[in-house]
Protein backbone atom coordinates (compact mmCIF):
# COMPACT_ATOMS: atom_id res chain seq x y z
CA UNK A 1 -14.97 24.98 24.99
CA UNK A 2 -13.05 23.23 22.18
CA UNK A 3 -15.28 21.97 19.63
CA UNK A 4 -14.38 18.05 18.23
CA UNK A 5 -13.50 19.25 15.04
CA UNK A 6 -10.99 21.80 16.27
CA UNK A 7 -9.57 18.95 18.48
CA UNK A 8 -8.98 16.52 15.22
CA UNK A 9 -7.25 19.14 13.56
CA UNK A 10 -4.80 19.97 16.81
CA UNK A 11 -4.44 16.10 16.82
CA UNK A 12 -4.19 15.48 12.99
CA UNK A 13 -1.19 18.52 13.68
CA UNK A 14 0.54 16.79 16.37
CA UNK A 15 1.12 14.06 15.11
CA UNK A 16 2.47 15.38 12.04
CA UNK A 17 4.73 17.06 13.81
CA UNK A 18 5.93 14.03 15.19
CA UNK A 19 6.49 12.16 11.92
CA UNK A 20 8.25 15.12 10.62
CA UNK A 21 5.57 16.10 7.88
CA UNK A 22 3.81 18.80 9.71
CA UNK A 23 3.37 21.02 7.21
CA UNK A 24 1.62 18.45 4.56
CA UNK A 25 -0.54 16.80 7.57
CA UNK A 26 -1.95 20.48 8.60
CA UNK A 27 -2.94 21.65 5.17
CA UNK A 28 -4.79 17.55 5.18
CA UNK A 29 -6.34 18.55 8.64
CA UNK A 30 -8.10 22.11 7.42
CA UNK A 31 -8.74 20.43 3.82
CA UNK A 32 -10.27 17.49 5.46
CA UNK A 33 -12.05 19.20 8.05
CA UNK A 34 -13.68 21.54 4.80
CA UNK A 35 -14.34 18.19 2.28
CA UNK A 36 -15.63 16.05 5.01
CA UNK A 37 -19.02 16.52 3.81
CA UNK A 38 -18.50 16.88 0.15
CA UNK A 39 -16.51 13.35 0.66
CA UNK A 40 -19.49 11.63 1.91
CA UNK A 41 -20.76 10.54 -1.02
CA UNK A 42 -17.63 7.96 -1.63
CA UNK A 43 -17.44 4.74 0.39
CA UNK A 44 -16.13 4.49 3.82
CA UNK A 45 -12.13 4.44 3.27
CA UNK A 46 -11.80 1.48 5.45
CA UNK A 47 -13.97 -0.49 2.71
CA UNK A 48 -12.29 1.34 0.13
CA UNK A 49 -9.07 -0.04 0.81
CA UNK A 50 -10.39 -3.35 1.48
CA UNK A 51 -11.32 -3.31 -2.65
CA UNK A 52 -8.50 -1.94 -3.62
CA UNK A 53 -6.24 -4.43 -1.92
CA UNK A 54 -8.52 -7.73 -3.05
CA UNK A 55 -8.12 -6.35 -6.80
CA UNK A 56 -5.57 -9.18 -8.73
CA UNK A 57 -3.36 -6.50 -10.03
CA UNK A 58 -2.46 -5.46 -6.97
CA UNK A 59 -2.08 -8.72 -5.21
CA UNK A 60 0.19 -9.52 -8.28
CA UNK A 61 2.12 -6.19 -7.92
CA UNK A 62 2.95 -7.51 -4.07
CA UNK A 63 4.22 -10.93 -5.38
CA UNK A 64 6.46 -8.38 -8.27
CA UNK A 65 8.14 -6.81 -4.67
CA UNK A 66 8.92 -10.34 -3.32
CA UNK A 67 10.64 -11.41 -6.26
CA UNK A 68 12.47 -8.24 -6.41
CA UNK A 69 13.85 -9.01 -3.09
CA UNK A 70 14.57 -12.56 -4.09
CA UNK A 71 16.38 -11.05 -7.38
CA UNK A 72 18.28 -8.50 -4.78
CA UNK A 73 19.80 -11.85 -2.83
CA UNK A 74 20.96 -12.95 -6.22
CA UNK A 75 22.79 -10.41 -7.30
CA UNK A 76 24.62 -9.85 -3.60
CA UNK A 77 25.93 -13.31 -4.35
CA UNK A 78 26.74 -13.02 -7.55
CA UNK A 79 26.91 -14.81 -10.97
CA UNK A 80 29.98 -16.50 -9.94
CA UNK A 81 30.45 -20.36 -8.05
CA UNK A 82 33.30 -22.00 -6.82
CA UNK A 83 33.88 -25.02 -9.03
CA UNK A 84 35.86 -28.31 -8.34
CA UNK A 85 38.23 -29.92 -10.76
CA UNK A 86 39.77 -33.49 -9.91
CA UNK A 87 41.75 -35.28 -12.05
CA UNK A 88 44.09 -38.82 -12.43
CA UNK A 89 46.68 -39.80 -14.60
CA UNK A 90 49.31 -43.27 -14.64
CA UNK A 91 52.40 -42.22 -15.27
CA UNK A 92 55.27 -45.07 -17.16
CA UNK A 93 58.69 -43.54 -16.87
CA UNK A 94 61.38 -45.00 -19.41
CA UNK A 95 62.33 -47.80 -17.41
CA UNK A 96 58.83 -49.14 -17.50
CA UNK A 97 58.00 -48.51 -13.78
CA UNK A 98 54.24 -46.96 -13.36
CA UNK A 99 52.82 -44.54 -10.71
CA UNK A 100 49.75 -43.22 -9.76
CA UNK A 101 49.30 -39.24 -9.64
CA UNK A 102 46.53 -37.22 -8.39
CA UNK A 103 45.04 -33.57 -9.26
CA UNK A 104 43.06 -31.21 -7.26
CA UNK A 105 41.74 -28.02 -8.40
CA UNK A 106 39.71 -25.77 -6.68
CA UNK A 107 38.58 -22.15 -8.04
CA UNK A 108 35.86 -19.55 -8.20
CA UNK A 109 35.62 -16.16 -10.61
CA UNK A 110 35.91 -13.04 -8.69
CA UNK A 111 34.56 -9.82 -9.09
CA UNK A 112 36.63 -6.94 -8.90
CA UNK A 113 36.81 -2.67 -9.65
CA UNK A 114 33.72 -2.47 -7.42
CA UNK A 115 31.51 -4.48 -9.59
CA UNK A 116 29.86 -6.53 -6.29
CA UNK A 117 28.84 -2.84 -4.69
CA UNK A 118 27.45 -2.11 -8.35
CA UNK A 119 25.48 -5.21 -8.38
CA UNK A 120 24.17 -4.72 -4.63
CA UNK A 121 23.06 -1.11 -5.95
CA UNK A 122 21.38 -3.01 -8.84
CA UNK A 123 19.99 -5.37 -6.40
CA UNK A 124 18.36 -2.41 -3.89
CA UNK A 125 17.27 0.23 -6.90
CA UNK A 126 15.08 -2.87 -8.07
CA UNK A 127 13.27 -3.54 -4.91
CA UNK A 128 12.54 0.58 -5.08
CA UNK A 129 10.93 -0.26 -8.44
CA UNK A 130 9.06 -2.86 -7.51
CA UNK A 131 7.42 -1.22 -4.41
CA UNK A 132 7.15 2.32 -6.99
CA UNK A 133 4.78 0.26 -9.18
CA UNK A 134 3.23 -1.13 -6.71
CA UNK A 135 2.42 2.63 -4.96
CA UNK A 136 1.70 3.26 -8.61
CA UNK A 137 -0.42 0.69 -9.49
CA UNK A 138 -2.34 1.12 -6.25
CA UNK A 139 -3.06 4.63 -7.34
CA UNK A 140 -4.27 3.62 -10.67
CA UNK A 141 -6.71 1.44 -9.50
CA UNK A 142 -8.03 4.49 -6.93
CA UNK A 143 -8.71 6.43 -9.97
CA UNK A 144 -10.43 3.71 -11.82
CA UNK A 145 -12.38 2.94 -8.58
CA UNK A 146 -13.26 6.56 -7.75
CA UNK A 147 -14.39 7.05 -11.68
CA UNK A 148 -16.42 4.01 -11.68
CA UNK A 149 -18.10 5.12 -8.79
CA UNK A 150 -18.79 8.42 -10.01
CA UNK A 151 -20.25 7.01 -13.02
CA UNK A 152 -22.59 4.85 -11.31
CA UNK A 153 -23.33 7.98 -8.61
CA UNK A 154 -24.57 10.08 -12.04
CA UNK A 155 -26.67 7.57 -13.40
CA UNK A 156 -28.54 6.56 -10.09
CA UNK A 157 -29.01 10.59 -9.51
CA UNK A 158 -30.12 10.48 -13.29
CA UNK A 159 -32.66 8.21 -12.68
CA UNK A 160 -34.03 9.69 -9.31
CA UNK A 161 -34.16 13.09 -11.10
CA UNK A 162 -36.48 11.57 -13.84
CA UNK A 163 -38.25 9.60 -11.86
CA UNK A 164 -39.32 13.06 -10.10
CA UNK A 165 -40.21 14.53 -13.34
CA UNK A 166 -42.14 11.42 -14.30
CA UNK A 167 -44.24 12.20 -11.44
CA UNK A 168 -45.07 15.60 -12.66
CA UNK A 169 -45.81 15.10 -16.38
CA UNK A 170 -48.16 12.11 -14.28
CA UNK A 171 -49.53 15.12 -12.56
CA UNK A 172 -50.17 17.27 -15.71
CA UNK A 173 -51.83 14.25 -17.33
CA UNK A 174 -54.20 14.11 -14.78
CA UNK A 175 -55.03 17.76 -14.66
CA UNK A 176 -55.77 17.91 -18.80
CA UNK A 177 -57.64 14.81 -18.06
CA UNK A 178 -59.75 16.83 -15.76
CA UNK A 179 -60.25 19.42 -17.99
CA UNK A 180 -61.31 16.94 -20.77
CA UNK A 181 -63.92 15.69 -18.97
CA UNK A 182 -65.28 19.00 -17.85
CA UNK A 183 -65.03 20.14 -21.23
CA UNK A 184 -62.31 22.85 -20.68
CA UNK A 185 -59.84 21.09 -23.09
CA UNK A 186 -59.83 19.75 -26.59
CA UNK A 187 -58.80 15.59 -26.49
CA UNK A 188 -55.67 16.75 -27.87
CA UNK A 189 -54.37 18.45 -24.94
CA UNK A 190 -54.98 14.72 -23.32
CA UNK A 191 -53.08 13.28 -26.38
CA UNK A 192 -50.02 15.16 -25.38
CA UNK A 193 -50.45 15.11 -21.65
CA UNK A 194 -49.91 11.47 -22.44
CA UNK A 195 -47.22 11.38 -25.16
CA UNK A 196 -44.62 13.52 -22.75
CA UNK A 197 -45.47 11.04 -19.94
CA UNK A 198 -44.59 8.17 -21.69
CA UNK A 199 -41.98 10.30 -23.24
CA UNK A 200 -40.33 10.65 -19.33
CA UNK A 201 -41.23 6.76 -18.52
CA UNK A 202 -39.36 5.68 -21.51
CA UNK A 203 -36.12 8.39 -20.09
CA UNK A 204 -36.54 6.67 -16.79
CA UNK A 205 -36.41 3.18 -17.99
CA UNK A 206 -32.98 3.62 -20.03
CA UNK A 207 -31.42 6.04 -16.97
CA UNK A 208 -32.45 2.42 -15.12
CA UNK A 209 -30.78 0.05 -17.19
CA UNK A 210 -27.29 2.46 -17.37
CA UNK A 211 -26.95 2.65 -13.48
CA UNK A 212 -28.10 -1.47 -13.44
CA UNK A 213 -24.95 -1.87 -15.75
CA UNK A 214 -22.71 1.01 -13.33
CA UNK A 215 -23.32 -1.18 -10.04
CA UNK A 216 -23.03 -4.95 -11.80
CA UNK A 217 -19.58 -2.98 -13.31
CA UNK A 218 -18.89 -2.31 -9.51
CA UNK A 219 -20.43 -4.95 -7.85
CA UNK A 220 -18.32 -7.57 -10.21
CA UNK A 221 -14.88 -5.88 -10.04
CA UNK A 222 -15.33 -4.49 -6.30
CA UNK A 223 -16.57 -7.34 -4.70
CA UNK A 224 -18.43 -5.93 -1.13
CA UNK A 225 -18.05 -2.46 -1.83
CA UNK A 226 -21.59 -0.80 -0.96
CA UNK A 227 -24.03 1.09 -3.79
CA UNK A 228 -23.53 4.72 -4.08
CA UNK A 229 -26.59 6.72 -2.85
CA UNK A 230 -27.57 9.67 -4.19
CA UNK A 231 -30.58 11.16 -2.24
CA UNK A 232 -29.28 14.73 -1.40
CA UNK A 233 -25.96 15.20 -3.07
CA UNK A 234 -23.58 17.63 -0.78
CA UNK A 235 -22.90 20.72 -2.30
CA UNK A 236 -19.11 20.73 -3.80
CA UNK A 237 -16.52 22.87 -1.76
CA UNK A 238 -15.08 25.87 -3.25
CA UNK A 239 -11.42 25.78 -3.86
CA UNK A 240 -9.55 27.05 -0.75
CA UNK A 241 -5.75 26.73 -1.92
CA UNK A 242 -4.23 28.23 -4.95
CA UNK A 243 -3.41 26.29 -8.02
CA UNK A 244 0.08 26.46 -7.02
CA UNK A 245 -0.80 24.84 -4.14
CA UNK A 246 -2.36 21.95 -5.78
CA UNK A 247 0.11 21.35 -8.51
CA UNK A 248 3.02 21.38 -6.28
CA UNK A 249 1.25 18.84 -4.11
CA UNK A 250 0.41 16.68 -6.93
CA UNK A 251 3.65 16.80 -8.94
CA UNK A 252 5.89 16.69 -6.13
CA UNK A 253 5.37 13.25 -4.52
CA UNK A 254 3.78 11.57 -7.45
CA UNK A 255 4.29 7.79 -7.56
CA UNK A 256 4.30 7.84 -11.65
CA UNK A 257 7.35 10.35 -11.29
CA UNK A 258 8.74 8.19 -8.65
CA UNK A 259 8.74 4.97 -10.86
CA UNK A 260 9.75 6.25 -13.90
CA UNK A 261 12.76 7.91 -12.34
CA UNK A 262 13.73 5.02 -10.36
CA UNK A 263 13.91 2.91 -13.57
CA UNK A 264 15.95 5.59 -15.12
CA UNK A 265 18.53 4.97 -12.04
CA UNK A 266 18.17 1.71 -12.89
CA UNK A 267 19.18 1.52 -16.31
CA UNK A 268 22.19 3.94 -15.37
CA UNK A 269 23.52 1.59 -12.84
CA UNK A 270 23.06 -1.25 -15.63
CA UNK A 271 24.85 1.16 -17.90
CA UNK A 272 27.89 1.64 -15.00
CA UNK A 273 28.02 -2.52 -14.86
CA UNK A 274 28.22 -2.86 -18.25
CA UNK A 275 31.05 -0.91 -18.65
CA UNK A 276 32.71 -2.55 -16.07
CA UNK A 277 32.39 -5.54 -17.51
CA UNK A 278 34.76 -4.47 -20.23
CA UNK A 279 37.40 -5.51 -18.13
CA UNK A 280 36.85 -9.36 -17.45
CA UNK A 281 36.27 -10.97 -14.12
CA UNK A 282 39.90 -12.89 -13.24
CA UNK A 283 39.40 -16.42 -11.90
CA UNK A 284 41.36 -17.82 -8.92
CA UNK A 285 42.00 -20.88 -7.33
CA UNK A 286 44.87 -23.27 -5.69
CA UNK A 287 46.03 -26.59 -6.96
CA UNK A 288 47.26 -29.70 -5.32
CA UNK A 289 48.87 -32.76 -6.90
CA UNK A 290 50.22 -35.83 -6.19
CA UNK A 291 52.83 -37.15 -8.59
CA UNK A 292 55.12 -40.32 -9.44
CA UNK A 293 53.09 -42.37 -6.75
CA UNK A 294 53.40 -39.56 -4.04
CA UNK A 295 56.96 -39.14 -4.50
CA UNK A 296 56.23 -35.91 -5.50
CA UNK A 297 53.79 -33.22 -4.16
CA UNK A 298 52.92 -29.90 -5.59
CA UNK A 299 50.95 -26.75 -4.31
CA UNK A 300 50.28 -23.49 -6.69
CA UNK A 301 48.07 -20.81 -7.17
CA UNK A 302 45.97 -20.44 -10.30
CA UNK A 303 44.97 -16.74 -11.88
CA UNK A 304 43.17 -16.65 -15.22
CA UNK A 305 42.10 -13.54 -17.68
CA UNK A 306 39.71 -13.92 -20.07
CA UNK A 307 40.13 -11.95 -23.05
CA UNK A 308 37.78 -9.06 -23.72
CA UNK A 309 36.41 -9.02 -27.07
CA UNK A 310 33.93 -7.11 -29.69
CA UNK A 311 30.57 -8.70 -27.97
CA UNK A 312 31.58 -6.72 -24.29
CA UNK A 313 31.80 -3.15 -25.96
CA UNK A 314 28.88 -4.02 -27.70
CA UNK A 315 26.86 -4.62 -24.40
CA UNK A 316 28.07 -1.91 -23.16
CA UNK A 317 27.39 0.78 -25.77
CA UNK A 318 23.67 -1.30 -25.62
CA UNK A 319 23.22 -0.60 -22.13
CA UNK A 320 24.54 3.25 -22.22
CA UNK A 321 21.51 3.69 -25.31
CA UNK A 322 18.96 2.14 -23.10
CA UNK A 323 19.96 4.72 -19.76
CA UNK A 324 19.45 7.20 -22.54
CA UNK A 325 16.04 5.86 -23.42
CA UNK A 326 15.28 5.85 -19.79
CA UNK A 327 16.11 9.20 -19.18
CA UNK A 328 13.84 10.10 -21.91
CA UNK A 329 11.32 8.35 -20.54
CA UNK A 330 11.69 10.14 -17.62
CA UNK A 331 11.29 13.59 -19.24
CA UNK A 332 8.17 12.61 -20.74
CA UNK A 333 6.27 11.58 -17.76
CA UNK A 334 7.44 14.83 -16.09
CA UNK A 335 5.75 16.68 -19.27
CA UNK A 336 2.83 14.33 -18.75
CA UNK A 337 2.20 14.88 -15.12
CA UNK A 338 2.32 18.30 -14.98
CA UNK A 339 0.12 18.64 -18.16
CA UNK A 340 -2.65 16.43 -15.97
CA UNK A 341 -1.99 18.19 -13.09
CA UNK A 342 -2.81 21.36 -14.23
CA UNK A 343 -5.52 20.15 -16.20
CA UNK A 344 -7.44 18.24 -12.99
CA UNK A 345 -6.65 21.50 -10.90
CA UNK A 346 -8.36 23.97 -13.25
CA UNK A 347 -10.69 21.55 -14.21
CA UNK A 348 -11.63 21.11 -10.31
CA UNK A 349 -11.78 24.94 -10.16
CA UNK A 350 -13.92 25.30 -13.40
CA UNK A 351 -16.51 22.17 -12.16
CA UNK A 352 -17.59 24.31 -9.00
CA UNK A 353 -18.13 27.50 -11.46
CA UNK A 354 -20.01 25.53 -13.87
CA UNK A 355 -22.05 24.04 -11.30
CA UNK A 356 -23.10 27.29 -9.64
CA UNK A 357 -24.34 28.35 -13.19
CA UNK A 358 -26.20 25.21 -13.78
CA UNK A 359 -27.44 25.51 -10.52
CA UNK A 360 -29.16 29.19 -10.53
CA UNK A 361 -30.34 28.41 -14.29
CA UNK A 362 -31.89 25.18 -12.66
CA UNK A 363 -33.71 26.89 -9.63
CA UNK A 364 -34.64 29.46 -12.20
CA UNK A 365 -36.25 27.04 -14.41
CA UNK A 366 -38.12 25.18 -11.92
CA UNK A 367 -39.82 28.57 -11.03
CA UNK A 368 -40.73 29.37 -14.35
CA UNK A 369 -42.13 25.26 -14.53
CA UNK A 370 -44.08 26.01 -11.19
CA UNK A 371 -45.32 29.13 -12.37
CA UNK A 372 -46.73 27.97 -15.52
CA UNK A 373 -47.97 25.20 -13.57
CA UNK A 374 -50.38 27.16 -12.14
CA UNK A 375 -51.28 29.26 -14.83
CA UNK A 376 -52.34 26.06 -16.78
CA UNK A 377 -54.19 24.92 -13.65
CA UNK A 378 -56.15 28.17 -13.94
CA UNK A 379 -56.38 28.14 -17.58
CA UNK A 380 -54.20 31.04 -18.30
CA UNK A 381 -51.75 29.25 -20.18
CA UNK A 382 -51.81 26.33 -23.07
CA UNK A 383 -50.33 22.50 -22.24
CA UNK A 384 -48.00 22.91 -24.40
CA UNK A 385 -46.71 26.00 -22.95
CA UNK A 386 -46.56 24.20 -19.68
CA UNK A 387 -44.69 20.69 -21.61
CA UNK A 388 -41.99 22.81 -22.85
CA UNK A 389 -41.35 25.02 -19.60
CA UNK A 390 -41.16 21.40 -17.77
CA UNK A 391 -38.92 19.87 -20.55
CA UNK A 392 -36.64 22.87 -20.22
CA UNK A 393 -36.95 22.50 -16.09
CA UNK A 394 -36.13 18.81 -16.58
CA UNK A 395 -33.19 19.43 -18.30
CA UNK A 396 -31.45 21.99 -16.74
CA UNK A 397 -32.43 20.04 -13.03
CA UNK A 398 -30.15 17.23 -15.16
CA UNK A 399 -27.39 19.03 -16.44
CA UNK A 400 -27.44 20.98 -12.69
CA UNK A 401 -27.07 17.45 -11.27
CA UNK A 402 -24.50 15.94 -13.71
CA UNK A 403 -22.12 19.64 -13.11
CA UNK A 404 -22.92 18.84 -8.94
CA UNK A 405 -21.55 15.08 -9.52
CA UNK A 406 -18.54 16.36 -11.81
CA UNK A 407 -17.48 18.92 -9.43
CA UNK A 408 -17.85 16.64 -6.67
CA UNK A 409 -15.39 13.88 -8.62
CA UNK A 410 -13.02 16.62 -9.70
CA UNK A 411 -12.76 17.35 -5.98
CA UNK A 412 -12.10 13.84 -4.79
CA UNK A 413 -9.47 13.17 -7.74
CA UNK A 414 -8.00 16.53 -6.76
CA UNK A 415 -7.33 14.71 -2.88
CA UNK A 416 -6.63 11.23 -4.62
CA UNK A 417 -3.32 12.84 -6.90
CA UNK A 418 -2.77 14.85 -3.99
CA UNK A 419 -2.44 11.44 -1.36
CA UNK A 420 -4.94 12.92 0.88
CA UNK A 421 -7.45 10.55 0.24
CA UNK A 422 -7.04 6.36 -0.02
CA UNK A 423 -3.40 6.65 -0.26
CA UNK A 424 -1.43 3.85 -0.71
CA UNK A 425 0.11 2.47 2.97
């Protein structure tokens, strides 16, 4: 029989299929279907999104896209109006008879050499901008989300972690108290029984007051979003794809790419206006008149030319530098992303090493803590023998922890550049 999971993935393939990104949605479904538990420890996506889309930034990036539109309608129509000129005049011919004449004028600027279709282009590339920083910004504020939540993840772990070792050293006080009282001990060993307890209480109480100030960071910029929990952390997945993999999927549909080019576009259609605009917009109209009392009437066309000066090659040559900025602009965020792509994918690859080491040289310590455990319980070994093997444990149980949290983050920003996870609608 089919098992659920294998349905979601024939499902998650289908429709793919039917959108016409197959390939992209089947390597999601078999990625998914492998981070589904390592992904558990971020919010439900559905309340994700929800934070993301209350954030001000973004709800000012979607008022950016309607006046992009509203900029697009303006420059369909144009800079140019039809204007209305009236005039009248008396007239006293030499015989000292007067009459009444009348002037209509009616004319408008018109664009010509394609300059309306370049403005129309200007118009559309802007509204691709505006919804390209929008994507953008979206994905910013994913990363700033997923890194605040990480944070506060490491410092709640943190504090459950010492709050377990606080028990022990509790536990070791008790024992040397014990032996104080049935004179197996010096009051010393009770001394430092103590001293490494409070030592612990005191790590507990700061590891506290960081993860109070992670969630009031969260709690006040993600209004509703829940707490992280951190009672048995999932183990981070091994990478299944090759780096290739991963940097293709990152650099090749990446909205800070996607902006930066489209404002390069931009600033070369700006650059194709301005040179148009070397050659001045003619103005046309008709006239009407009435003169000598209506005697007379008159009908013409009117064409003017402006005549180009110094100040239009000027703008022109200024818009042609700044498509040249543009483009530059445009080189260096290619150089950028691909530098943090590879970074985040060998960094995602190195976390899950790193935390296997940390791990063993954590399960290893805690054996060597158990072990003298006993052996102080049976007086075969000195408290501080015992102190430093369960410092040592302590530590590398932390530093195992903090590698499991980083390699769980570098997986989730590894799906978040991808747009597998909380990608923008």
């Amino acid at each position: 029989m089919t098992s659920p999971s294998r349905l979601l993935l024939i499902l998650l393939a289908l429709l793919a299929a039917l959108s016409g990104n197959a390939a992209a949605a089947t390597a999601y479904a078999s990625e998914h279907a492998a981070a589904s538990e390592p992904l558990s420890v971020l919010p439900p996506e559905p309340v994700a999104r929800q934070a993301l889309a209350s954030l001000p930034q973004l709800r000012s990036s979607t008022f950016n896209i309607d006046l992009a539109a509203s900029s697009r309608t303006r420059l369909q129509a144009g800079p140019h109006e039809w204007s209305v000129r009236a005039g009248l005049g008396r007239r006293t011919d030499e015989t000292g008879k007067r009459f009444n004449e009348q002037e209509l004028v009616i004319e408008r600027p018109v664009r010509w050499f394609g300059k309306a279709d370049k403005d129309a282009a200007i118009g559309d590339k802007g509204t691709v901008i505006a919804q390209a920083a929008y994507e953008d910004a979206w994905h910013e504020a994913g990363r700033s989300l997923m890194k605040e939540w990480f944070d506060a993840l490491r410092e709640i772990a943190a504090t459950a972690r010492l709050a377990e070792q606080q028990d022990i050293t509790q536990r070791l006080r008790g024992i040397a108290e014990k032996r104080v009282r049935a004179g197996d001990a010096a009051e010393l060993e009770l001394l430092q029984a103590d001293t490494e307890s409070q030592r612990v209480a005191a790590l507990v109480q700061q590891s506290r007051l960081r993860a109070d100030q992670a969630l009031q960071l969260l709690a006040s910029t993600y209004p509703g979003l829940p707490q992280p929990q951190a009672g048995a952390l999932p183990a981070p997945p091994a990478p299944r794809e090759t780096a290739d993999f991963w940097f293709d999927k990152i650099t090749g549909d990446n909205h800070e790419l996607t902006l930066a080019r489209a404002e390069a576009d931009l600033y070369q259609l700006q650059a194709s206006r301005s040179a148009s605009d070397r050659m001045p917009d003619p103005t046309v109209g008709v006239r009407a008149s009435r003169e000598r009392g209506g005697r007379e009437n008159i009908y013409g066309v009117i064409i003017a030319f402006p005549l180009p000066g110094a100040a239009r090659t000027a703008d022109a040559d200024s818009a042609a530098l700044r498509a040249a900025m543009a483009s530059e602009r445009l080189a260096q965020a290619q150089v950028r992303v691909a530098l943090a792509a590879r970074r985040l994918v060998t960094e995602t690859s190195r976390s899950h090493e790193i935390w296997l080491t940390m791990q063993r040289i954590a399960e290893q310590s805690q054996r060597q803590a158990a072990t003298m455990m006993k052996a102080y319980q049976l007086g075969e070994a000195t408290l501080p023998e015992a102190l430093l093997t369960r410092r040592q444990a302590q530590d590398a149980a932390l530093l195992a922890e903090s590698a499991q949290v980083d390699a769980l983050a570098a997986h989730a920003r590894l799906l978040l550049d991808a747009h597998l996870l909380w990608s923008v609608d």
